[in-house]
N, C-alpha and C. Protein backbone atom coordinates (compact mmCIF):
# COMPACT_ATOMS: atom_id res chain seq x y z
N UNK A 1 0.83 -1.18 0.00
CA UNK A 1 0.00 0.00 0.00
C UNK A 1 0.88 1.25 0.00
N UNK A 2 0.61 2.23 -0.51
CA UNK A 2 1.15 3.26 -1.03
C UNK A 2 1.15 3.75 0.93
N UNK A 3 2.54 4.91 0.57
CA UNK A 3 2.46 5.69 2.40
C UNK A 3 2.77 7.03 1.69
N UNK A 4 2.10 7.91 2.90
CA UNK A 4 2.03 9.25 2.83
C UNK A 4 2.94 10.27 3.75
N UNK A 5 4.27 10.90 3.23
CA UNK A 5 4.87 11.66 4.52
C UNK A 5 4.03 12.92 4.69
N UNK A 6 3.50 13.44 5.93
CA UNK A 6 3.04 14.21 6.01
C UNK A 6 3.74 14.74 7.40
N UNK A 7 3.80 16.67 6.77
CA UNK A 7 4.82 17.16 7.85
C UNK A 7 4.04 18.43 8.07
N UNK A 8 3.98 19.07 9.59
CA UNK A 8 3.31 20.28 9.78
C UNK A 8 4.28 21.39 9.70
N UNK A 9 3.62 22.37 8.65
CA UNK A 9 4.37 23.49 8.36
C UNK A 9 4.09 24.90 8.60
N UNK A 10 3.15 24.59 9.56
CA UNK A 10 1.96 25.65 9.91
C UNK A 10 1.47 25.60 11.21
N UNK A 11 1.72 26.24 12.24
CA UNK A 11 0.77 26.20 13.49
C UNK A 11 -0.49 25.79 13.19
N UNK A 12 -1.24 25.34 14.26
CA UNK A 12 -2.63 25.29 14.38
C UNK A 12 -3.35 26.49 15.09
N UNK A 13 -2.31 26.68 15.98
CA UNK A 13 -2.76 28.03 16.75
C UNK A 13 -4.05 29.26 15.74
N UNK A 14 -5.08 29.54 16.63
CA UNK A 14 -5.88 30.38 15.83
C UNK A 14 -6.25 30.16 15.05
N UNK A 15 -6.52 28.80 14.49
CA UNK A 15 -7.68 27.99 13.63
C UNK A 15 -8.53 26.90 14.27
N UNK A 16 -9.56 26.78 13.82
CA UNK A 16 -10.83 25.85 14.72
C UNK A 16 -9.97 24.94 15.08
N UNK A 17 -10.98 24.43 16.58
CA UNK A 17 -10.54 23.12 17.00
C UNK A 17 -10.90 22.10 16.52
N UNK A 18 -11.87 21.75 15.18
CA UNK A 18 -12.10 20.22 14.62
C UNK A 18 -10.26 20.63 13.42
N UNK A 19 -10.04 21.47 13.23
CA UNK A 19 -8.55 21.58 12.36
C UNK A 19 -7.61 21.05 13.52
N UNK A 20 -7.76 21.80 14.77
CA UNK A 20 -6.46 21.08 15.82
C UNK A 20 -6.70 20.01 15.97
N UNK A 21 -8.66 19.31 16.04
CA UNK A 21 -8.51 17.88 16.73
C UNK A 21 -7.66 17.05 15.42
N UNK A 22 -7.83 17.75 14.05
CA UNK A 22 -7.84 16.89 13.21
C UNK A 22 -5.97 16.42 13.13
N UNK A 23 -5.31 17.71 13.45
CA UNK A 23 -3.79 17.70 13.24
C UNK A 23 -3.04 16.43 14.66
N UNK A 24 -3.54 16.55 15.67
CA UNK A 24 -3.81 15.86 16.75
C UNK A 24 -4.30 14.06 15.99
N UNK A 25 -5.17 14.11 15.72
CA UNK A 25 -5.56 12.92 15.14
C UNK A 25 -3.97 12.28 14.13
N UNK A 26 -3.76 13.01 13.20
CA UNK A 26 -2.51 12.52 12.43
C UNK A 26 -1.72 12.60 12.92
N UNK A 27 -1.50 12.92 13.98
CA UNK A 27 -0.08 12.27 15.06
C UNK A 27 1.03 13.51 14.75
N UNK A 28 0.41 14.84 14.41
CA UNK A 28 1.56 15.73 14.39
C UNK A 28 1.21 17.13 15.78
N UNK A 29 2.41 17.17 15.91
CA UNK A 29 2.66 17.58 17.38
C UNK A 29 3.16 19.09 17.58
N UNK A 30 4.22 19.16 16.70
CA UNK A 30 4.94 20.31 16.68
C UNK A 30 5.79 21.01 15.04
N UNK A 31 5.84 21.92 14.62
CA UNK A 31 6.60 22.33 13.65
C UNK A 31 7.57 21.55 12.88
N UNK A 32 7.47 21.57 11.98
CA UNK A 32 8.78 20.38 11.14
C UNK A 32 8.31 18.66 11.19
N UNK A 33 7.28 18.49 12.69
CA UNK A 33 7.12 17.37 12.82
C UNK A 33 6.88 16.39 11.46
N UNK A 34 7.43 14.82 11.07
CA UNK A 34 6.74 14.56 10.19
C UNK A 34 6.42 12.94 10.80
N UNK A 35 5.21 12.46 9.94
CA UNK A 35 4.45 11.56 9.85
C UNK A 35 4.48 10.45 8.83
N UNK A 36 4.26 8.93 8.89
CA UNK A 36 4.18 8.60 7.63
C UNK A 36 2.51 7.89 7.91
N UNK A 37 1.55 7.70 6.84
CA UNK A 37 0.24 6.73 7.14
C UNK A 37 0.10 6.21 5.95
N UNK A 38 -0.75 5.54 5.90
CA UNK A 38 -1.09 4.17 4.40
C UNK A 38 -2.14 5.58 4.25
N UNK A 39 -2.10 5.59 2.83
CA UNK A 39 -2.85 6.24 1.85
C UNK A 39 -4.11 6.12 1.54
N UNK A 40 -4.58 6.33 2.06
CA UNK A 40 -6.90 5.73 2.23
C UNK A 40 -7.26 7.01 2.19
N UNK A 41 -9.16 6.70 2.20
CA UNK A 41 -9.33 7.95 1.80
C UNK A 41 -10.19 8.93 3.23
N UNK A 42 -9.64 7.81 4.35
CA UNK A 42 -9.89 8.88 5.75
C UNK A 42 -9.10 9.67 5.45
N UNK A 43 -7.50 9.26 5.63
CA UNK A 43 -6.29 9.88 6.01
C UNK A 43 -6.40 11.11 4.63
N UNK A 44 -6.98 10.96 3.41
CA UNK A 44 -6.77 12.45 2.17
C UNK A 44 -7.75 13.33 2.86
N UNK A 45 -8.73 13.15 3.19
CA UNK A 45 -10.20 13.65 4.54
C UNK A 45 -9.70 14.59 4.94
N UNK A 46 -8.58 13.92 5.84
CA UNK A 46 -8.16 14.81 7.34
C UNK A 46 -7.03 16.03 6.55
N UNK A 47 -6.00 15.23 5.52
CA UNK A 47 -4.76 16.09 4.80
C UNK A 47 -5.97 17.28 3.91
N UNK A 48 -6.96 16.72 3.44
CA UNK A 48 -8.16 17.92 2.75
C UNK A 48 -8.66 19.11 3.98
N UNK A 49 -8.72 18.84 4.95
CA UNK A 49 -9.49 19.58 5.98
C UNK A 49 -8.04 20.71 6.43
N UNK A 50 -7.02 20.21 6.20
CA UNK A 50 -5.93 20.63 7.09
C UNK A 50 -4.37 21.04 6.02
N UNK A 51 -4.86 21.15 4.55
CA UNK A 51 -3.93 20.82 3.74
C UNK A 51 -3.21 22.73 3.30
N UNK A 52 -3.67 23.67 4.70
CA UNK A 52 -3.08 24.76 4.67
C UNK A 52 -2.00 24.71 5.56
N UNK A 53 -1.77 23.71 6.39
CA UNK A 53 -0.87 23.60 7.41
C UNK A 53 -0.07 22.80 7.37
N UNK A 54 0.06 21.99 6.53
CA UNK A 54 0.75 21.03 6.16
C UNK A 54 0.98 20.83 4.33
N UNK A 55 2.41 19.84 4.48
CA UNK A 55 3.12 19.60 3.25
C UNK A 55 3.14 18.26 3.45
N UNK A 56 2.33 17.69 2.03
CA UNK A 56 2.58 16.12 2.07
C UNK A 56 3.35 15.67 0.26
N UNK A 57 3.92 14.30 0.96
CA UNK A 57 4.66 14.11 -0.23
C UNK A 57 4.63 12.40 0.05
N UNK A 58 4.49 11.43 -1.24
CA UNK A 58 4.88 10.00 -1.47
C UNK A 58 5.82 9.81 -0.78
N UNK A 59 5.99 8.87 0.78
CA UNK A 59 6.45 8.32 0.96
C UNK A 59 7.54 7.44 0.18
N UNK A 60 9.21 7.38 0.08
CA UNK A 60 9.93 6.85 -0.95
C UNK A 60 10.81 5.80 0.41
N UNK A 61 10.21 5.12 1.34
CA UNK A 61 10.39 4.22 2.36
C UNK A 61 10.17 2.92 1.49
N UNK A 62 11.30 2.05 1.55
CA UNK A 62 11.13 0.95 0.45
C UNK A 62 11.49 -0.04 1.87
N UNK A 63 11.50 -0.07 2.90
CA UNK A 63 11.64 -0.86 3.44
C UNK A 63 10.54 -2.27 3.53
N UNK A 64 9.28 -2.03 3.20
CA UNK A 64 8.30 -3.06 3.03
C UNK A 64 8.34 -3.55 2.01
């Protein structure tokens, strides 16, 4: 299955809290933080709701 790096490049600060619960939900925490998740179409959902605060890019992890 395809993976997604997703990294926060943007505070949450001073945008709704379903945007913080949502950044919270993808497991990013702090600035620069990055993430990897399997590619479904919750996880494009949450990167759609939140895709001003963040930079995502194809995972190139060949370890699987």
């Amino acid at each position: 299955m395809a993976k997604l790096n997703i990294t926060l490049v943007k505070s949450g600060i001073g945008y709704s809290k379903d945007q913080k619960r949502t950044l919270k939900v993808l497991g990013l925490r702090r600035l620069n933080h990055s993430v990897v998740h399997d590619d479904s179409g919750s996880i494009r959902g949450m990167i759609n709701k939140v895709r001003h605060l963040v930079k995502v890019e194809a995972s190139t992890d060949e370890t699987e």
